[in-house]
PDB file of N, CA and C in Angstrom:
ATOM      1  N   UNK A   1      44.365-132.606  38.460  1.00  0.00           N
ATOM      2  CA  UNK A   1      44.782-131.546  39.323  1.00  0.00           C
ATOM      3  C   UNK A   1      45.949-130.792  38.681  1.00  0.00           C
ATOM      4  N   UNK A   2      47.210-131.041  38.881  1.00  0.00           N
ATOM      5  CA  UNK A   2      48.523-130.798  38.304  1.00  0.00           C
ATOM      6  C   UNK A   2      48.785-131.656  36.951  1.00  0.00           C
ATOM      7  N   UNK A   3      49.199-131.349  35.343  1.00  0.00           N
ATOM      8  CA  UNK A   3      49.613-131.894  34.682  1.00  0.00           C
ATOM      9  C   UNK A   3      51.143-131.418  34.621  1.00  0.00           C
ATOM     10  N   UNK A   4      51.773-132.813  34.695  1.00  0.00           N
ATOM     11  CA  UNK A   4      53.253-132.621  35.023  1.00  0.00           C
ATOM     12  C   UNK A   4      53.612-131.853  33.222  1.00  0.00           C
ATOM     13  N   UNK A   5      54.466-131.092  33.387  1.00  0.00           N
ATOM     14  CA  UNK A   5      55.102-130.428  32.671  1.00  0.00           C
ATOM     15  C   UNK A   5      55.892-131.579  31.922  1.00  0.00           C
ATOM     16  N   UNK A   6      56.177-131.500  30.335  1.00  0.00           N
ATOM     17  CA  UNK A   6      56.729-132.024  29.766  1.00  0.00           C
ATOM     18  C   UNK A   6      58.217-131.224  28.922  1.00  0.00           C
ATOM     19  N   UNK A   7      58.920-131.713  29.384  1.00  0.00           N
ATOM     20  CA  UNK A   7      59.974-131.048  28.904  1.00  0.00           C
ATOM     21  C   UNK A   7      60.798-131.719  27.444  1.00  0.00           C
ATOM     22  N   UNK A   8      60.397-130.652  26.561  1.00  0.00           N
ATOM     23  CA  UNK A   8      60.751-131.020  25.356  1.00  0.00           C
ATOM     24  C   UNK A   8      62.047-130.202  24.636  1.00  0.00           C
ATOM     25  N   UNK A   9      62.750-130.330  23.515  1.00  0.00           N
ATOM     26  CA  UNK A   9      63.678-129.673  23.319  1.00  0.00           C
ATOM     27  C   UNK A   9      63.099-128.965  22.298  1.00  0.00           C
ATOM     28  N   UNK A  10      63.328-127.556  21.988  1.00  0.00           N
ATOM     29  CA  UNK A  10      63.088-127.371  20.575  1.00  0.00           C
ATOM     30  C   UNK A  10      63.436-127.653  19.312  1.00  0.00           C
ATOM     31  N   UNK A  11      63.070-128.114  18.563  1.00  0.00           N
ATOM     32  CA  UNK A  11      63.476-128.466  17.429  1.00  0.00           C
ATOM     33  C   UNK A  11      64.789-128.036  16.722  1.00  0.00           C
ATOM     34  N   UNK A  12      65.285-126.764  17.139  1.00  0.00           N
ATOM     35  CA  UNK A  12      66.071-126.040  16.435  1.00  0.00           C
ATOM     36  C   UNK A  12      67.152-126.317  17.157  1.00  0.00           C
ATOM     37  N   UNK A  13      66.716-126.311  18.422  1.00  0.00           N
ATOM     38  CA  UNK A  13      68.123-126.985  19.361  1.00  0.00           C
ATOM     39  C   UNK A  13      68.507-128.183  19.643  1.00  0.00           C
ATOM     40  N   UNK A  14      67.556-128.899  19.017  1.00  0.00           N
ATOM     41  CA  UNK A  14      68.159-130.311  18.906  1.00  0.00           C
ATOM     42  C   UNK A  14      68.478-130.961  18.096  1.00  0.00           C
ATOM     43  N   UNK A  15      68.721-130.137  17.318  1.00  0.00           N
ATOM     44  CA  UNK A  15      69.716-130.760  15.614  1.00  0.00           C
ATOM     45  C   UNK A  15      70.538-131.744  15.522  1.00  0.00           C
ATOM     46  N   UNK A  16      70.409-132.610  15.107  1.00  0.00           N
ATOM     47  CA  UNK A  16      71.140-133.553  15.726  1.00  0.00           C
ATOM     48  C   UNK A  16      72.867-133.349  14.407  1.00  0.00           C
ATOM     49  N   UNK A  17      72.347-132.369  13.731  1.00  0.00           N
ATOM     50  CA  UNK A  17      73.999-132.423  12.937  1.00  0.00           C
ATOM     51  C   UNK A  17      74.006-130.438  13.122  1.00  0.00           C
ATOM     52  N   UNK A  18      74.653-130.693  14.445  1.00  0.00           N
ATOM     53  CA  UNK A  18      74.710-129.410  14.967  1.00  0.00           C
ATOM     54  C   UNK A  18      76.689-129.274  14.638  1.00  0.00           C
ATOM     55  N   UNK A  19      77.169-127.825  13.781  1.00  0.00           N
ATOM     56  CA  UNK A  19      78.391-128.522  13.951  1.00  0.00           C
ATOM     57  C   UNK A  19      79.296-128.077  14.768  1.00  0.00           C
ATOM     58  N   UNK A  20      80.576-128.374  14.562  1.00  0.00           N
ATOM     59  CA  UNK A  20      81.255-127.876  16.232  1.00  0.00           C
ATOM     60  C   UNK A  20      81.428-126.588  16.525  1.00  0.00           C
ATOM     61  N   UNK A  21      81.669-125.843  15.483  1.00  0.00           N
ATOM     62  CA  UNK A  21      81.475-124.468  16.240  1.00  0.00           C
ATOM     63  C   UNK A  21      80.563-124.100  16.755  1.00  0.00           C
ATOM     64  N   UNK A  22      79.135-124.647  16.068  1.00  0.00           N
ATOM     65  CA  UNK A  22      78.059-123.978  16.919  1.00  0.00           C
ATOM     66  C   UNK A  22      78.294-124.810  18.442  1.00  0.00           C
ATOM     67  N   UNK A  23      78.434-126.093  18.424  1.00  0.00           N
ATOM     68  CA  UNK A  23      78.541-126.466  19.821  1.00  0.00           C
ATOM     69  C   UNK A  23      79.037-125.880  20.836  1.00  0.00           C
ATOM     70  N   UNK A  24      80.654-125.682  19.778  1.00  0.00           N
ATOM     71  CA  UNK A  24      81.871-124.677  20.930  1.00  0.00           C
ATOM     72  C   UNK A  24      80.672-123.350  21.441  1.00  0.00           C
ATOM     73  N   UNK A  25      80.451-122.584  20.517  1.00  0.00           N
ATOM     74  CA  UNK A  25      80.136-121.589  20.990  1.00  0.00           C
ATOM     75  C   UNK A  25      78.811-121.978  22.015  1.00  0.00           C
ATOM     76  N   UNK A  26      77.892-122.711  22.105  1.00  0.00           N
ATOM     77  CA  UNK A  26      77.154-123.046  22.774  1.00  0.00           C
ATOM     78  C   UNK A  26      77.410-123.276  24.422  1.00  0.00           C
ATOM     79  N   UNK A  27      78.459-123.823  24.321  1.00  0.00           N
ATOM     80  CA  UNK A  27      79.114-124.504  25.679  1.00  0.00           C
ATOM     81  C   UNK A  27      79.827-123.217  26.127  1.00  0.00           C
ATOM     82  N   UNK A  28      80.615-122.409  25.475  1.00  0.00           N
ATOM     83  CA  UNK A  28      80.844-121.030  25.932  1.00  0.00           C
ATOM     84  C   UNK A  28      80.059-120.468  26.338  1.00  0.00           C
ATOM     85  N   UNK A  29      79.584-120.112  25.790  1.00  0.00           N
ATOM     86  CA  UNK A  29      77.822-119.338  25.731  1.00  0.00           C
ATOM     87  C   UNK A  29      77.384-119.207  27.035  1.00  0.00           C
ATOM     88  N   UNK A  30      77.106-120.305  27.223  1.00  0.00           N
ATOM     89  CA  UNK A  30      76.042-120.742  28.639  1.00  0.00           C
ATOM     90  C   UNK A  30      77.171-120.433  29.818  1.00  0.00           C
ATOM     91  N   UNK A  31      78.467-120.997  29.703  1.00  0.00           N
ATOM     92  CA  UNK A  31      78.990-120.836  30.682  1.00  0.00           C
ATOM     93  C   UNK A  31      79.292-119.142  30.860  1.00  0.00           C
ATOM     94  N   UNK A  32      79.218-118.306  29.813  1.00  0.00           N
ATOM     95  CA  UNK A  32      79.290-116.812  30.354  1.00  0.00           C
ATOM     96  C   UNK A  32      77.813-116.271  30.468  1.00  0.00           C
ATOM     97  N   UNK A  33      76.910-116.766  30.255  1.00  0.00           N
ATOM     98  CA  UNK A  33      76.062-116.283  30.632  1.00  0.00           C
ATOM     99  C   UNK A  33      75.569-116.781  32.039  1.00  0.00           C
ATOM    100  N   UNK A  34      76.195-118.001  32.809  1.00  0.00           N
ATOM    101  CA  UNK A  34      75.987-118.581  33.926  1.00  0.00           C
ATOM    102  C   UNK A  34      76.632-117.733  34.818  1.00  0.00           C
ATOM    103  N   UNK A  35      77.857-116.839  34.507  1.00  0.00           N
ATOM    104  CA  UNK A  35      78.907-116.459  34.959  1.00  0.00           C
ATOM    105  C   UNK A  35      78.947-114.780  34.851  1.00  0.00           C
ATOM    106  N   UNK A  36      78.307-114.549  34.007  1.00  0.00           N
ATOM    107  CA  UNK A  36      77.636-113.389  33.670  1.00  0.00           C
ATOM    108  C   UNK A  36      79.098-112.364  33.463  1.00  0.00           C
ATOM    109  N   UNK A  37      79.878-113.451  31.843  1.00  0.00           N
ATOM    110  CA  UNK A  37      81.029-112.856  31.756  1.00  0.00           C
ATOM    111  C   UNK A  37      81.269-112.292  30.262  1.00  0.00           C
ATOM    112  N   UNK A  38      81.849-110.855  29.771  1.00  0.00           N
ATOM    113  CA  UNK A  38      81.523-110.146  28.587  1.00  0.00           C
ATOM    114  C   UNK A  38      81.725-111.386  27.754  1.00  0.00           C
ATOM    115  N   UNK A  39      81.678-110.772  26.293  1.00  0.00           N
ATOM    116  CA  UNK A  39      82.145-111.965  25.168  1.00  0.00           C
ATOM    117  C   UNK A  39      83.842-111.390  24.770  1.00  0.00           C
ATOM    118  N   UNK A  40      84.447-110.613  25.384  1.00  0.00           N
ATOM    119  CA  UNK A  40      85.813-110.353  24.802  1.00  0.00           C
ATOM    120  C   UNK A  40      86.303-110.436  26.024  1.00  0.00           C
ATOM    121  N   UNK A  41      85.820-110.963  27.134  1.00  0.00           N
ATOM    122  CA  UNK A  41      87.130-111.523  28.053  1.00  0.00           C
ATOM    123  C   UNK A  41      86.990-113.038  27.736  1.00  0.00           C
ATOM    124  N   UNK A  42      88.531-113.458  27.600  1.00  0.00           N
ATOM    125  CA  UNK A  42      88.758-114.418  27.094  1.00  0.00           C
ATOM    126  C   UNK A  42      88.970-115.805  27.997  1.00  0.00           C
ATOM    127  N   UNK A  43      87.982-116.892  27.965  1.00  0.00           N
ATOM    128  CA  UNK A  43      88.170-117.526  29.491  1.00  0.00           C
ATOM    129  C   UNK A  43      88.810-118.908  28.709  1.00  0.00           C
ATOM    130  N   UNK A  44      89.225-119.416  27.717  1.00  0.00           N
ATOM    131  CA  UNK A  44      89.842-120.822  27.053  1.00  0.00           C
ATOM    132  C   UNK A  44      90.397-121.563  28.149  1.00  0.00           C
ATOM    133  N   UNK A  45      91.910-120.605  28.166  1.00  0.00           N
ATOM    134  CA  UNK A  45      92.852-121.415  29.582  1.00  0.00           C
ATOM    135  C   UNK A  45      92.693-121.417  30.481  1.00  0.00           C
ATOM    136  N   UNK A  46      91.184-120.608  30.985  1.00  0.00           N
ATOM    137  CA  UNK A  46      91.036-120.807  32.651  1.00  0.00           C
ATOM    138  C   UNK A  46      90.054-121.911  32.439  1.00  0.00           C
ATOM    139  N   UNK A  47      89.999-122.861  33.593  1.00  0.00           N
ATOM    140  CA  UNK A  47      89.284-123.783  33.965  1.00  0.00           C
ATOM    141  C   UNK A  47      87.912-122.834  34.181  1.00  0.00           C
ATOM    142  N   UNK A  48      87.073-123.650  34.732  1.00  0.00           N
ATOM    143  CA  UNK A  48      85.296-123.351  34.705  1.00  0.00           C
ATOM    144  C   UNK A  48      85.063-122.761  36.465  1.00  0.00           C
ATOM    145  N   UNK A  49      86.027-123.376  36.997  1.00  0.00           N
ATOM    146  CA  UNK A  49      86.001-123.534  38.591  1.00  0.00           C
ATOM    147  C   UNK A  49      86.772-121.728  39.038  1.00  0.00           C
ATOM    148  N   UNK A  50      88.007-122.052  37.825  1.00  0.00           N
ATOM    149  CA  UNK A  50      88.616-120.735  38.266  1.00  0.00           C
ATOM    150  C   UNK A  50      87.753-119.351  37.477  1.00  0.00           C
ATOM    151  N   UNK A  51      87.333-119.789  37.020  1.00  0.00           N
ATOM    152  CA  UNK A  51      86.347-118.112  36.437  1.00  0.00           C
ATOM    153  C   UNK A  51      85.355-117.978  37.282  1.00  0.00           C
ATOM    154  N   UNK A  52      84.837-118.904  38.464  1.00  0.00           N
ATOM    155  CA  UNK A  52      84.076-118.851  39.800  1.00  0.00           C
ATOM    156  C   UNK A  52      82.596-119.502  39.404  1.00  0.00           C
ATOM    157  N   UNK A  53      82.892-120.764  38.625  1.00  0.00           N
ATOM    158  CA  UNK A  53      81.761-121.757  38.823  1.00  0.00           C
ATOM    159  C   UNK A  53      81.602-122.596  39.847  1.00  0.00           C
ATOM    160  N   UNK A  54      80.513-122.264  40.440  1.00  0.00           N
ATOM    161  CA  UNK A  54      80.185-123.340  41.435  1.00  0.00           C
ATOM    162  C   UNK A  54      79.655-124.368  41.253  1.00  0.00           C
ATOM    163  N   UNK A  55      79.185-125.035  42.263  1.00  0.00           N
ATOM    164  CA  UNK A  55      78.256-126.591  41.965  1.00  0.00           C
ATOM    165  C   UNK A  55      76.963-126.375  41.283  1.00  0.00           C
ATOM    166  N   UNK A  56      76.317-125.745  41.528  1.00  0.00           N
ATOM    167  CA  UNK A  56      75.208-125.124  40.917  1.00  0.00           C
ATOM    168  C   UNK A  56      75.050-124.415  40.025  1.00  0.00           C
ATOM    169  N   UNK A  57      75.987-123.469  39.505  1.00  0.00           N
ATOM    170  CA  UNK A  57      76.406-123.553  38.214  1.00  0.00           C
ATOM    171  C   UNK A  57      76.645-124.597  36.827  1.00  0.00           C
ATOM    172  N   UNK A  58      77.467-125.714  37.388  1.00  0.00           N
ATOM    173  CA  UNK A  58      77.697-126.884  36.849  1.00  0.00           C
ATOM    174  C   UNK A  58      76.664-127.516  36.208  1.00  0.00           C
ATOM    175  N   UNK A  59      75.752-127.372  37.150  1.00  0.00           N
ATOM    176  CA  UNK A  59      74.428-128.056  37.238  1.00  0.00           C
ATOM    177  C   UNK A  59      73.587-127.150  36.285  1.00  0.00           C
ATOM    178  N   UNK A  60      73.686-125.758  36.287  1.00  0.00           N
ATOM    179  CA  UNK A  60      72.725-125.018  34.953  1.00  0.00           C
ATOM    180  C   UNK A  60      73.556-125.306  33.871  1.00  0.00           C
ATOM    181  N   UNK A  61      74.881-125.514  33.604  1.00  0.00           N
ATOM    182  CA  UNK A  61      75.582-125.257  32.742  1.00  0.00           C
ATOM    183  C   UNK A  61      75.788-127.277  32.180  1.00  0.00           C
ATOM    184  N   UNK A  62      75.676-128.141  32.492  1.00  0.00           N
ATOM    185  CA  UNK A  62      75.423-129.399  32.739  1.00  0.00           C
ATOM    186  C   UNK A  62      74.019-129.516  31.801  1.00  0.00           C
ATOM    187  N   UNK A  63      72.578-128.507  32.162  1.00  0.00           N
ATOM    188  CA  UNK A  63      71.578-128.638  31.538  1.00  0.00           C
ATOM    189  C   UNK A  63      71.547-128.438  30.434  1.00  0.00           C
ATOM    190  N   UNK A  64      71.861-127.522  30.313  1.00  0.00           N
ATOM    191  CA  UNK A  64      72.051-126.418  29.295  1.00  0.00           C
ATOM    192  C   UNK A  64      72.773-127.029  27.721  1.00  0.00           C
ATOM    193  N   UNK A  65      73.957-127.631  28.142  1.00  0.00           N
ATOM    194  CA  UNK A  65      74.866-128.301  27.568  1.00  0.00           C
ATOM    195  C   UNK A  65      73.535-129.629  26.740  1.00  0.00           C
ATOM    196  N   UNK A  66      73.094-130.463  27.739  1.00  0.00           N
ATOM    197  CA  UNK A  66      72.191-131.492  27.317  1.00  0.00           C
ATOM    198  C   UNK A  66      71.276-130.721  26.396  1.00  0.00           C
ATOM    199  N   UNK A  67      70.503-129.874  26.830  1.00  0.00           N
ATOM    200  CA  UNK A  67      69.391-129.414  26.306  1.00  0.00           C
ATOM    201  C   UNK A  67      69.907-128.591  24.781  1.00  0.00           C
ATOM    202  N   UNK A  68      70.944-127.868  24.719  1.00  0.00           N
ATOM    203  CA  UNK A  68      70.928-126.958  23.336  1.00  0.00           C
ATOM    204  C   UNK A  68      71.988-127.750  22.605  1.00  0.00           C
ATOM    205  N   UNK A  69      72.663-128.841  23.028  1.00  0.00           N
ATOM    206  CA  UNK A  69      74.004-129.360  21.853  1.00  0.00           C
ATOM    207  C   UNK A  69      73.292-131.369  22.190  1.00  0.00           C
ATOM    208  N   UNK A  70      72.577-131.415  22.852  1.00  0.00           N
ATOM    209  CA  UNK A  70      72.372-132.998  22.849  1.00  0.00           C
ATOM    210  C   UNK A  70      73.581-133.704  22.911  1.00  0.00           C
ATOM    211  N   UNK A  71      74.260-133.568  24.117  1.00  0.00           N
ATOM    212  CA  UNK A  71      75.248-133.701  25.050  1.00  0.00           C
ATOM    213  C   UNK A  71      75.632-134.004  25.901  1.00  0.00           C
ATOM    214  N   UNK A  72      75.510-135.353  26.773  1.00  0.00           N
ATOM    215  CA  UNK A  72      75.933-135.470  28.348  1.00  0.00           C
ATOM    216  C   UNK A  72      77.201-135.360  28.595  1.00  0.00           C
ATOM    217  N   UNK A  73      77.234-134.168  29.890  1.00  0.00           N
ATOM    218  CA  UNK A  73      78.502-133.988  30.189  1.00  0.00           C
ATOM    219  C   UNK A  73      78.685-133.857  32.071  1.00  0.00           C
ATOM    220  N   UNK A  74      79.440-134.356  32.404  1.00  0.00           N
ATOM    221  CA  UNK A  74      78.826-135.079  33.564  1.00  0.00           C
ATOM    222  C   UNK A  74      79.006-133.621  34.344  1.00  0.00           C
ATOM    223  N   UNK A  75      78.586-133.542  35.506  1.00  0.00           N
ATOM    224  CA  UNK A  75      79.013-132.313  36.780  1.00  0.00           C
ATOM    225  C   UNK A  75      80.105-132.368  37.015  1.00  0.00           C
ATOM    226  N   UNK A  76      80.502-133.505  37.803  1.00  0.00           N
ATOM    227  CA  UNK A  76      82.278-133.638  38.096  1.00  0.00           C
ATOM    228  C   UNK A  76      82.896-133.423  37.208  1.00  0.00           C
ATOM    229  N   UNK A  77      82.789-133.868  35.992  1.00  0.00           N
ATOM    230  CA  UNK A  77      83.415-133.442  34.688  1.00  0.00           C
ATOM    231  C   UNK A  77      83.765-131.694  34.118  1.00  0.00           C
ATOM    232  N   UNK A  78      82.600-131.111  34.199  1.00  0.00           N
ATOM    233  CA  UNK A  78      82.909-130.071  33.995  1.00  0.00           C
ATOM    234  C   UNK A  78      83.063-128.937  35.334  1.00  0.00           C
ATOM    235  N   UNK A  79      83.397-129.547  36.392  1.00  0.00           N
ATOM    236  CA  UNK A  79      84.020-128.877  37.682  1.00  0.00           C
ATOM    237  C   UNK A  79      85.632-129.238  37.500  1.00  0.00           C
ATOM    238  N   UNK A  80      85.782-130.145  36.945  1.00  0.00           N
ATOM    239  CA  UNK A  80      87.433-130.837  37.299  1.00  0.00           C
ATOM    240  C   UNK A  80      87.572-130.571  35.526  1.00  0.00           C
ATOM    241  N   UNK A  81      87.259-130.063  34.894  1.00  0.00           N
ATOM    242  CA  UNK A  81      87.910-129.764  33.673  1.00  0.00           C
ATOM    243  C   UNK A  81      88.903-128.999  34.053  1.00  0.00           C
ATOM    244  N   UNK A  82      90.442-128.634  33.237  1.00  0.00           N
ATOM    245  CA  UNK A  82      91.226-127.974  33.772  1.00  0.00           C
ATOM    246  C   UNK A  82      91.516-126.747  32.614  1.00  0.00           C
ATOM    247  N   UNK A  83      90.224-126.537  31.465  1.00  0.00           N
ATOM    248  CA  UNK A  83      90.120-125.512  31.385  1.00  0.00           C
ATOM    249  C   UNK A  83      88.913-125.464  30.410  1.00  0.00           C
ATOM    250  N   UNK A  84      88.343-124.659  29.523  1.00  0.00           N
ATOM    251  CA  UNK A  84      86.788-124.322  29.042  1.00  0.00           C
ATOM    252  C   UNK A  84      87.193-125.056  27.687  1.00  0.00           C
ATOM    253  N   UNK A  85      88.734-124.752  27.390  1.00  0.00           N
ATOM    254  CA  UNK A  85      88.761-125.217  25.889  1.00  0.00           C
ATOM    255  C   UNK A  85      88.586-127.196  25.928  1.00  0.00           C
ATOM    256  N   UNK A  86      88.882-127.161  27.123  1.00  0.00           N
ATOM    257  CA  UNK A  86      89.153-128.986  27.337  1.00  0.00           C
ATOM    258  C   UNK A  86      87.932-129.158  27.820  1.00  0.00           C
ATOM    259  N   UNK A  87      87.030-128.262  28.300  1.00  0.00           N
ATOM    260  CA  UNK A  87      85.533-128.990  28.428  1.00  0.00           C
ATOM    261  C   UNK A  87      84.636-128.591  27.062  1.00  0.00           C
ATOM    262  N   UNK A  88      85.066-127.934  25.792  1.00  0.00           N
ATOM    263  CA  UNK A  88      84.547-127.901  24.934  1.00  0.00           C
ATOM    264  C   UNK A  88      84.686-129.158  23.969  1.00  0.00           C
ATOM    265  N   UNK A  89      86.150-129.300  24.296  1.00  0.00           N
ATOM    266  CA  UNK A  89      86.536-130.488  23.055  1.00  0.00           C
ATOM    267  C   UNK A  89      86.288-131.606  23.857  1.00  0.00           C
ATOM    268  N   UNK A  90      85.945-132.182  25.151  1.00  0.00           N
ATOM    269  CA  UNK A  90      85.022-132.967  25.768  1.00  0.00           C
ATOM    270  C   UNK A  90      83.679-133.442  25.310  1.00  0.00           C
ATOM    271  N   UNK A  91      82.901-131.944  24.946  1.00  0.00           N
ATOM    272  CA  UNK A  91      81.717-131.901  24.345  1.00  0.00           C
ATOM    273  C   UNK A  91      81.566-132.361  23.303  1.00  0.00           C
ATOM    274  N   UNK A  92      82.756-131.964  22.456  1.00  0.00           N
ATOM    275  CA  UNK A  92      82.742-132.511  20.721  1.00  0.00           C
ATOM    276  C   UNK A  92      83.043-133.575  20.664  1.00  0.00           C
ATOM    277  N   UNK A  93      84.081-134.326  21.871  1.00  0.00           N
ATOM    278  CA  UNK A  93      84.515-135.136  21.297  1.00  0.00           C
ATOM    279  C   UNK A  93      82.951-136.511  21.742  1.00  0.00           C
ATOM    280  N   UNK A  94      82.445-136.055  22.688  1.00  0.00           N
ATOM    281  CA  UNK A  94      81.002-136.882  23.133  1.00  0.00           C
ATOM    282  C   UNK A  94      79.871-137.050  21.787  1.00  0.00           C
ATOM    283  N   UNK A  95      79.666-135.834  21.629  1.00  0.00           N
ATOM    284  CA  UNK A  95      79.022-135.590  20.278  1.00  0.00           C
ATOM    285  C   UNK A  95      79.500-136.554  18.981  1.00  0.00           C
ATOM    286  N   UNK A  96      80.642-136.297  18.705  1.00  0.00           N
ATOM    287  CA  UNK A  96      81.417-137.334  17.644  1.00  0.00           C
ATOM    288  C   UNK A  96      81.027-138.231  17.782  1.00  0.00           C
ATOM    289  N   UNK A  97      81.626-139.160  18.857  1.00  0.00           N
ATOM    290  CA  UNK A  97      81.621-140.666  19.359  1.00  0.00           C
ATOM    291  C   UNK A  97      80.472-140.920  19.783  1.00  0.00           C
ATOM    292  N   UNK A  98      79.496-140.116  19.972  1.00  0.00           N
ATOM    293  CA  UNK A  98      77.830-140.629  20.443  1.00  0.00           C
ATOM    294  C   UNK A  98      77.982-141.067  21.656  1.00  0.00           C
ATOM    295  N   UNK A  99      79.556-140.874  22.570  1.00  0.00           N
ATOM    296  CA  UNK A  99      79.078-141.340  23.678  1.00  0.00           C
ATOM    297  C   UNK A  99      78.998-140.518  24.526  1.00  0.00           C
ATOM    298  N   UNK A 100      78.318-140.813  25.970  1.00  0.00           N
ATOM    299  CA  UNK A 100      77.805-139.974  26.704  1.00  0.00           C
ATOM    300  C   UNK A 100      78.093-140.339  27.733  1.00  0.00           C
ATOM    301  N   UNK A 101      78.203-139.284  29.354  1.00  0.00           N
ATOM    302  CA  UNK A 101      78.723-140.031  30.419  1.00  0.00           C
ATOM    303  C   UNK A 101      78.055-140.400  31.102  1.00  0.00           C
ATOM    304  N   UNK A 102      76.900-140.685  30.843  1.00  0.00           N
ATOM    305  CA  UNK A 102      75.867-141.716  31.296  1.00  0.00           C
ATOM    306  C   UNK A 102      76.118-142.917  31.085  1.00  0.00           C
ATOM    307  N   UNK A 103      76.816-143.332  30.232  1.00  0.00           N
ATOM    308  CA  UNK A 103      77.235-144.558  29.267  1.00  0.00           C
ATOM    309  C   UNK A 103      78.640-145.100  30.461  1.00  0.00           C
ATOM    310  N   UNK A 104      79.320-144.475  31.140  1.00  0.00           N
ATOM    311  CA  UNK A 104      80.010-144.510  31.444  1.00  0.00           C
ATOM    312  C   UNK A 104      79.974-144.094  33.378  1.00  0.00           C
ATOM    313  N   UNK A 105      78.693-143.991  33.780  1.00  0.00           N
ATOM    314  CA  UNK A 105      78.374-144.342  35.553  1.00  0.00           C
ATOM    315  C   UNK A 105      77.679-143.270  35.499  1.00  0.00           C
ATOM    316  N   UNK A 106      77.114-142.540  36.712  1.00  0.00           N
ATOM    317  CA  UNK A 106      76.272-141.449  37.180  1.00  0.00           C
ATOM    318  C   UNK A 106      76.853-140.153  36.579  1.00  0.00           C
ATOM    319  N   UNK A 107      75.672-139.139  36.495  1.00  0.00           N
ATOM    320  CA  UNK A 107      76.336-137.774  36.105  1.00  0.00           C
ATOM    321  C   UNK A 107      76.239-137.161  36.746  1.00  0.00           C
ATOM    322  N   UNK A 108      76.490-137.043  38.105  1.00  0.00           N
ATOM    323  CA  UNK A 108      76.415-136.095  39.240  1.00  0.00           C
ATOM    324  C   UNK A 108      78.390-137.030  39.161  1.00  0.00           C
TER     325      UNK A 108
END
């Protein structure tokens, strides 16, 4: 009847020696395009919450993160980041260490 959809990454985005700038910019990326914010306003020192991310945001920007940098980064995590540059170097620093916050309880 229905064949469930398989969700795969593309190859190109799942590099696994992706390096940090492309990450940084990745994790930027998504969050201004979630946010639907130019590329020369400058959001580093504002948190994710104060540039007007919501929960559901989190949650595209949460995917997004997994899917193009091979990355868990939890929801609460990047709602309570206290700014984009500290949820980037979050990202890198997950990436580095291979660990993930799955590794570490639920990601909601």
């Amino acid at each position: 009847m229905f064949e469930r959809e398989q969700r795969t990454r593309p190859d190109a985005e799942h590099d696994p020696h992706l390096e940090d700038a492309e990450i940084s910019a990745r994790v930027r990326g998504g969050l201004r395009s979630i946010l639907r914010l130019s590329s020369d306003f400058d959001i580093d020192a504002r948190s994710p919450v104060d540039l007007g991310l919501s929960s559901l945001g989190a949650i595209t920007l949460q995917y997004q993160i997994r899917m193009t940098c091979n990355v868990e980064v939890a929801v609460s995590e990047i709602l309570s980041a206290a700014s984009v540059a500290g949820l980037v170097d979050l990202a890198l620093l997950r990436r580095a260490t291979g660990l993930s916050s799955g590794q570490e309880g639920m990601l909601l």
